[in-house]
C-alpha atoms as a PDB file:
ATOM      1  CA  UNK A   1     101.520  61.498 118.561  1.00  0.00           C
ATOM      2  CA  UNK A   2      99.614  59.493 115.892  1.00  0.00           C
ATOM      3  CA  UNK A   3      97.444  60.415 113.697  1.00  0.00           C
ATOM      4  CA  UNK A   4      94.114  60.321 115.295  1.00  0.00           C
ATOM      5  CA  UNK A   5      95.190  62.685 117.998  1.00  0.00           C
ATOM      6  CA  UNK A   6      94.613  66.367 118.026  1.00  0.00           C
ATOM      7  CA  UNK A   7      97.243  69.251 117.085  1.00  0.00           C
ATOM      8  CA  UNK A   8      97.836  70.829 119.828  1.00  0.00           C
ATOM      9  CA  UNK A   9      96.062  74.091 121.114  1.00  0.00           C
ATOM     10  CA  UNK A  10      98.988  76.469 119.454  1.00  0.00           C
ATOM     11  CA  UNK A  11      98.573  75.147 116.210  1.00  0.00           C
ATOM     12  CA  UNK A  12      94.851  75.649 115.861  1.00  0.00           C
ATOM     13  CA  UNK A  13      94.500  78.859 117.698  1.00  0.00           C
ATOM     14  CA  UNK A  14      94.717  80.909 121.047  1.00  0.00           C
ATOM     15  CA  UNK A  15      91.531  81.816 123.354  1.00  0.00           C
ATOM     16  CA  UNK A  16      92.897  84.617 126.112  1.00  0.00           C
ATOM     17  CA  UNK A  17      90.077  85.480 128.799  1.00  0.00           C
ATOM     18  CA  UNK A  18      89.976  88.414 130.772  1.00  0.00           C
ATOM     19  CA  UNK A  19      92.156  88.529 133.733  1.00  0.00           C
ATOM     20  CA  UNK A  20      91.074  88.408 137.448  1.00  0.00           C
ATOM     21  CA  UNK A  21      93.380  91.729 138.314  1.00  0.00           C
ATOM     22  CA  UNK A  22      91.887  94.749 136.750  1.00  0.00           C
ATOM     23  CA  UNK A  23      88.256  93.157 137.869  1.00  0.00           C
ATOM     24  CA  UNK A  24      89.050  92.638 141.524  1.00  0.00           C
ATOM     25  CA  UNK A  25      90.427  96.530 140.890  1.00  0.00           C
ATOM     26  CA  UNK A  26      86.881  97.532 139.506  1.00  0.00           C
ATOM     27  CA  UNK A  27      84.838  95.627 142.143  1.00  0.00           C
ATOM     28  CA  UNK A  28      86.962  97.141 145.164  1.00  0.00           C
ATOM     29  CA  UNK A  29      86.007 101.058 143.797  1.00  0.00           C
ATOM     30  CA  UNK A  30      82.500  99.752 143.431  1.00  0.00           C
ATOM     31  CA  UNK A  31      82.429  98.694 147.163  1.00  0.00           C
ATOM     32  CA  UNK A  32      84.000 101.730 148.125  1.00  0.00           C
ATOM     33  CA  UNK A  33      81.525 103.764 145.946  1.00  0.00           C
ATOM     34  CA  UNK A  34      78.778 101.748 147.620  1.00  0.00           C
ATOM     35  CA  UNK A  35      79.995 102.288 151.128  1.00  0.00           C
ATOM     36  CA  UNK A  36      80.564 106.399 150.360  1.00  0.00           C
ATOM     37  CA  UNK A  37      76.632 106.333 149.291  1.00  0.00           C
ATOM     38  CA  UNK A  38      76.069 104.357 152.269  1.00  0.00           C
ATOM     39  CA  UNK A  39      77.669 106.670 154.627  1.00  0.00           C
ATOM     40  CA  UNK A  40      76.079 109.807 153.123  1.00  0.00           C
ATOM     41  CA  UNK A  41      72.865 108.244 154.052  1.00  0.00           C
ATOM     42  CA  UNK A  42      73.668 108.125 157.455  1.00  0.00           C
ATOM     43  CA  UNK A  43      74.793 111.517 157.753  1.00  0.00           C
ATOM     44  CA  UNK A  44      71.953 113.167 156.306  1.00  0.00           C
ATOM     45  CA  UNK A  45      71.970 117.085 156.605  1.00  0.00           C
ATOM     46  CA  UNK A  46      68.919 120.097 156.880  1.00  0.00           C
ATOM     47  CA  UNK A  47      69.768 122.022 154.437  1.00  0.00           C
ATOM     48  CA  UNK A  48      71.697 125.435 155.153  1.00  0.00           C
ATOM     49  CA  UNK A  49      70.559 128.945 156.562  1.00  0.00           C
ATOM     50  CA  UNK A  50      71.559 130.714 153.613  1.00  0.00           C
ATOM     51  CA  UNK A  51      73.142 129.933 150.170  1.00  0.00           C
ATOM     52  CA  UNK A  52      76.133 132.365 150.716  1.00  0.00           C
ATOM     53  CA  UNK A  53      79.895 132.050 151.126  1.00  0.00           C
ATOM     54  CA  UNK A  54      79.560 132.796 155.278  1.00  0.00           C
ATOM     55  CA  UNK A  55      77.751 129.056 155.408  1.00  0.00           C
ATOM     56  CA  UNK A  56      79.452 127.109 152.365  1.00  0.00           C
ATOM     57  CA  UNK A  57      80.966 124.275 154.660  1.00  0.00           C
ATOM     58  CA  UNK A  58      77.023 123.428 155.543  1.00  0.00           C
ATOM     59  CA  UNK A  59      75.925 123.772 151.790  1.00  0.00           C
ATOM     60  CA  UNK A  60      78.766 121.126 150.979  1.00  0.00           C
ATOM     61  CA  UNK A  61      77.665 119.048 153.443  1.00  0.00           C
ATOM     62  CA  UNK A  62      74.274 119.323 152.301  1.00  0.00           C
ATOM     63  CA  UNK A  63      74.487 118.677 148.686  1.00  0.00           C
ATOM     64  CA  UNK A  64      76.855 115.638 149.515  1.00  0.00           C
ATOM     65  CA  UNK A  65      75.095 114.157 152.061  1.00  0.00           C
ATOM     66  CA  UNK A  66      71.462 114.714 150.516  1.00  0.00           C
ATOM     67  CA  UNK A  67      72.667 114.019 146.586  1.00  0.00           C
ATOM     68  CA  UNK A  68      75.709 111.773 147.126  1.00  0.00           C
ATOM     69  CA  UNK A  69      73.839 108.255 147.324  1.00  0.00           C
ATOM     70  CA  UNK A  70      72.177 109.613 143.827  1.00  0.00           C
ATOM     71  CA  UNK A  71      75.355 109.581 142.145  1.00  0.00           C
ATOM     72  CA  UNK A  72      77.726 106.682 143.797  1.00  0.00           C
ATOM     73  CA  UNK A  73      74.749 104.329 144.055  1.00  0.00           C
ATOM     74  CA  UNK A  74      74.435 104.163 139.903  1.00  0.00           C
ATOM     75  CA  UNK A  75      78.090 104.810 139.458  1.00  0.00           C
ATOM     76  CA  UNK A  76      78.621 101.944 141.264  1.00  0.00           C
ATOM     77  CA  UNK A  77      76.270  99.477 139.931  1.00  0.00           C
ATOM     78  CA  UNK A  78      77.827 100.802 136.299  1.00  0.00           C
ATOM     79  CA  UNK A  79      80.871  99.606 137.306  1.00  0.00           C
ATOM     80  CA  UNK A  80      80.061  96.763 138.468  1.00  0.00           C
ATOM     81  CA  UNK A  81      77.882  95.989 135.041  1.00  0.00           C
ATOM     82  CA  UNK A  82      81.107  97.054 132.964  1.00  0.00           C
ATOM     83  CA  UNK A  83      83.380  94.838 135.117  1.00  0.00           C
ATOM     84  CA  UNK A  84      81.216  91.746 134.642  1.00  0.00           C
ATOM     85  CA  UNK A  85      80.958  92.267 130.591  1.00  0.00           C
ATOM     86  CA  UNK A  86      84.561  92.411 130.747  1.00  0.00           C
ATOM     87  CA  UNK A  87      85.286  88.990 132.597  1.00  0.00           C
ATOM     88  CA  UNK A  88      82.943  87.315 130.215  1.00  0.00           C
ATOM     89  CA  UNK A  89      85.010  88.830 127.359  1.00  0.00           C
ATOM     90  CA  UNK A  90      86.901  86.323 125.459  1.00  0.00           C
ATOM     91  CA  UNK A  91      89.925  87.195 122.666  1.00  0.00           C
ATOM     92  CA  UNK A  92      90.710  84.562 120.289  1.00  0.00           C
ATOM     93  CA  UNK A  93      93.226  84.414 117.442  1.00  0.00           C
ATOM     94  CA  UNK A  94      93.190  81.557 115.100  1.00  0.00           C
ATOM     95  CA  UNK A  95      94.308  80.988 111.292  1.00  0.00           C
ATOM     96  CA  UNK A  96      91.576  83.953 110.388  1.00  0.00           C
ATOM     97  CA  UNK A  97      92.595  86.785 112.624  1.00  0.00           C
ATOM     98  CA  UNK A  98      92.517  87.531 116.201  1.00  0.00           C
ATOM     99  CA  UNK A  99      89.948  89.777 117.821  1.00  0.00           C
ATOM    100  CA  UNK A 100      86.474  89.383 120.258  1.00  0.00           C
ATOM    101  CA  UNK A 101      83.926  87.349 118.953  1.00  0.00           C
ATOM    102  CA  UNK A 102      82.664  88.768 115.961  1.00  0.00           C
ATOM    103  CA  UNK A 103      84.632  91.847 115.732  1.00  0.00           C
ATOM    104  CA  UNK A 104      88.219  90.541 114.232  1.00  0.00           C
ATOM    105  CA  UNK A 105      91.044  91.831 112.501  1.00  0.00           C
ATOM    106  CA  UNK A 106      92.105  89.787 109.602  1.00  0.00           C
ATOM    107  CA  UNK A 107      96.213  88.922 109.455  1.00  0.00           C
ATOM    108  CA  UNK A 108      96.019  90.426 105.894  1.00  0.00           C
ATOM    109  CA  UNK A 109      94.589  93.775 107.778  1.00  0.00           C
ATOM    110  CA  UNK A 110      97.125  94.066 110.202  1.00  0.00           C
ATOM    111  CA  UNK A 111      99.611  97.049 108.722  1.00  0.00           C
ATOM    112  CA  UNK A 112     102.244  97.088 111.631  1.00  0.00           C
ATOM    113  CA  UNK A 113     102.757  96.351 114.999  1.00  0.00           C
ATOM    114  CA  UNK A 114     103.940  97.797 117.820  1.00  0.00           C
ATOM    115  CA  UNK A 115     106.465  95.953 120.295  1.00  0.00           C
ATOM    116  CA  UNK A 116     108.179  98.486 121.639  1.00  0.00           C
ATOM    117  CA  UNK A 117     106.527  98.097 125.267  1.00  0.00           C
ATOM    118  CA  UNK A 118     106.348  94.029 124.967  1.00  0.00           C
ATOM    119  CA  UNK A 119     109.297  93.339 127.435  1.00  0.00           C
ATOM    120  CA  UNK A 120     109.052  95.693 129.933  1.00  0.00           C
ATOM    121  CA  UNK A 121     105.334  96.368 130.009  1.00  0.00           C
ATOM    122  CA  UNK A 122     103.830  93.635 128.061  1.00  0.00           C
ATOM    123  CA  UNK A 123     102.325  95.358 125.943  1.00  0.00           C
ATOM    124  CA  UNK A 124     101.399  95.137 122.109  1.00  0.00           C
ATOM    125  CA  UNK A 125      99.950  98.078 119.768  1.00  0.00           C
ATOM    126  CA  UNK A 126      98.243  96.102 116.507  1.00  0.00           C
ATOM    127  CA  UNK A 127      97.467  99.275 113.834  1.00  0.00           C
ATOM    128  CA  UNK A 128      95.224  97.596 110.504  1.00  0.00           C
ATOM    129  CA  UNK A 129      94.708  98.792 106.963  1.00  0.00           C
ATOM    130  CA  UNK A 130      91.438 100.123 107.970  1.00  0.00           C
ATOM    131  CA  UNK A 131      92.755 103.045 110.825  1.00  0.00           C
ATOM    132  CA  UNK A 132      91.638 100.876 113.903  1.00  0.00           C
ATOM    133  CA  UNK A 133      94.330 100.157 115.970  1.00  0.00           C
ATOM    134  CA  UNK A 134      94.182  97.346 118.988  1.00  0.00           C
ATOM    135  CA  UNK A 135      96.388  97.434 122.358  1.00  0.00           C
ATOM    136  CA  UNK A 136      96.650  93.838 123.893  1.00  0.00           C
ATOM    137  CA  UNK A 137      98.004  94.171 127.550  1.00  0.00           C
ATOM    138  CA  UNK A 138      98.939  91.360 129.462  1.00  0.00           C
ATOM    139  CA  UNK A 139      98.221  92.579 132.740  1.00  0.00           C
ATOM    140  CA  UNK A 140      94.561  92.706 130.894  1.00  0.00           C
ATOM    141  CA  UNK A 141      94.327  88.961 129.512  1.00  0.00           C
ATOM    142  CA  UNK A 142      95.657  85.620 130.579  1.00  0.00           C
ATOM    143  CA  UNK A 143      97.711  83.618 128.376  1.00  0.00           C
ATOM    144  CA  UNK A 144      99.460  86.831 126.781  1.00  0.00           C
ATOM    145  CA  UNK A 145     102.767  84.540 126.222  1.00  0.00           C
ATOM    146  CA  UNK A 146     100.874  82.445 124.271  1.00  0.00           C
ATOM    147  CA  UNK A 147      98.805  84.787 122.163  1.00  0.00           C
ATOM    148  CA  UNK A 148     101.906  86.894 121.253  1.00  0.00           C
ATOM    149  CA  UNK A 149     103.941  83.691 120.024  1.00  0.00           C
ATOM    150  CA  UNK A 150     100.873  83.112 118.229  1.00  0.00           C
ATOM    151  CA  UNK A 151     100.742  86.665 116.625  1.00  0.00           C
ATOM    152  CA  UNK A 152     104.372  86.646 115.534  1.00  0.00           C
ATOM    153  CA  UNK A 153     104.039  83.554 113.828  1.00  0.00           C
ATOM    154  CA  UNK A 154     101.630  84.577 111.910  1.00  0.00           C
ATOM    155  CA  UNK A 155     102.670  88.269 110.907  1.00  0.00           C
ATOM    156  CA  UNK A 156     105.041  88.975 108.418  1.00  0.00           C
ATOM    157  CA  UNK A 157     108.428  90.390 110.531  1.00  0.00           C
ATOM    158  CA  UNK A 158     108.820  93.175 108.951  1.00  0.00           C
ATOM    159  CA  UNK A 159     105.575  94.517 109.886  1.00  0.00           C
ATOM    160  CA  UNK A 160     106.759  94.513 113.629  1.00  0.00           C
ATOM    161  CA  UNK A 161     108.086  97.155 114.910  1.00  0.00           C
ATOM    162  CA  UNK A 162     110.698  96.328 118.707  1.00  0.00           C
END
């Protein structure tokens, strides 16, 4: 490498996006919340003789039918709202701290963290000076290898806990 060529990516910092997994997840119980609203539409109900135990069954069926679509319509398109903010979510660390977009922890902040769970669950618990704590999963971001290389390198070893 000379010198008019670029350190490479590790050296100046790690971007981790949101992984495809827990979104496909998301979207799937949105369909299915979608198709349960769907169905309740088609199975629309009068509502019940009485409002006593001796015709319950029918005032289920009522309120579900008749409200259902109400509530899994909206729950649904909240979900799938949440889900897309998530995908567009981008963690970076770099020589100031790691964190999402503006919200970052400094290196200086971080107090101690937790590796307990890295090898069999990849999983890593970040607690900072100021009583936040941050869990970084990698079944939650791409690149986790990378960014927790990254992190190690640049926290003191005695602050992690394995």
């Amino acid at each position: 490498m000379n010198e008019t060529d670029t350190p490479p990516a590790a050296a100046a910092g790690v971007e981790c996006r949101a992984a495809k997994d827990p979104a496909v997840r998301r979207f799937i119980i949105a369909a299915m919340m979608v198709g349960f609203g769907i169905w309740c539409l088609t199975d629309l109900r009068k509502a019940p003789e009485a409002w006593d135990l001796k015709h319950i069954n029918e005032a289920a069926a009522y309120l579900l039918n008749n409200w259902g679509p109400w509530l899994f319509f909206p729950l649904a398109l909240v979900v799938i709202v949440a889900t897309i903010i998530a995908l567009h979510r981008k963690l970076t660390a770099d020589a100031q701290g790691l964190g999402y977009g503006d919200k970052r922890i400094a290196w200086s902040d971080i107090t101690a963290i937790n590796a307990k769970l890295l090898e069999s669950k990849g999983i890593l618990r970040i607690e900072t000076s100021r009583g936040k704590a941050m869990t970084l999963d990698s079944w939650k971001l791409q690149n986790f290898k990378a960014l927790a290389k990254f992190i190690e390198d640049h926290v003191p070893a005695d602050r992690i806990k394995r």
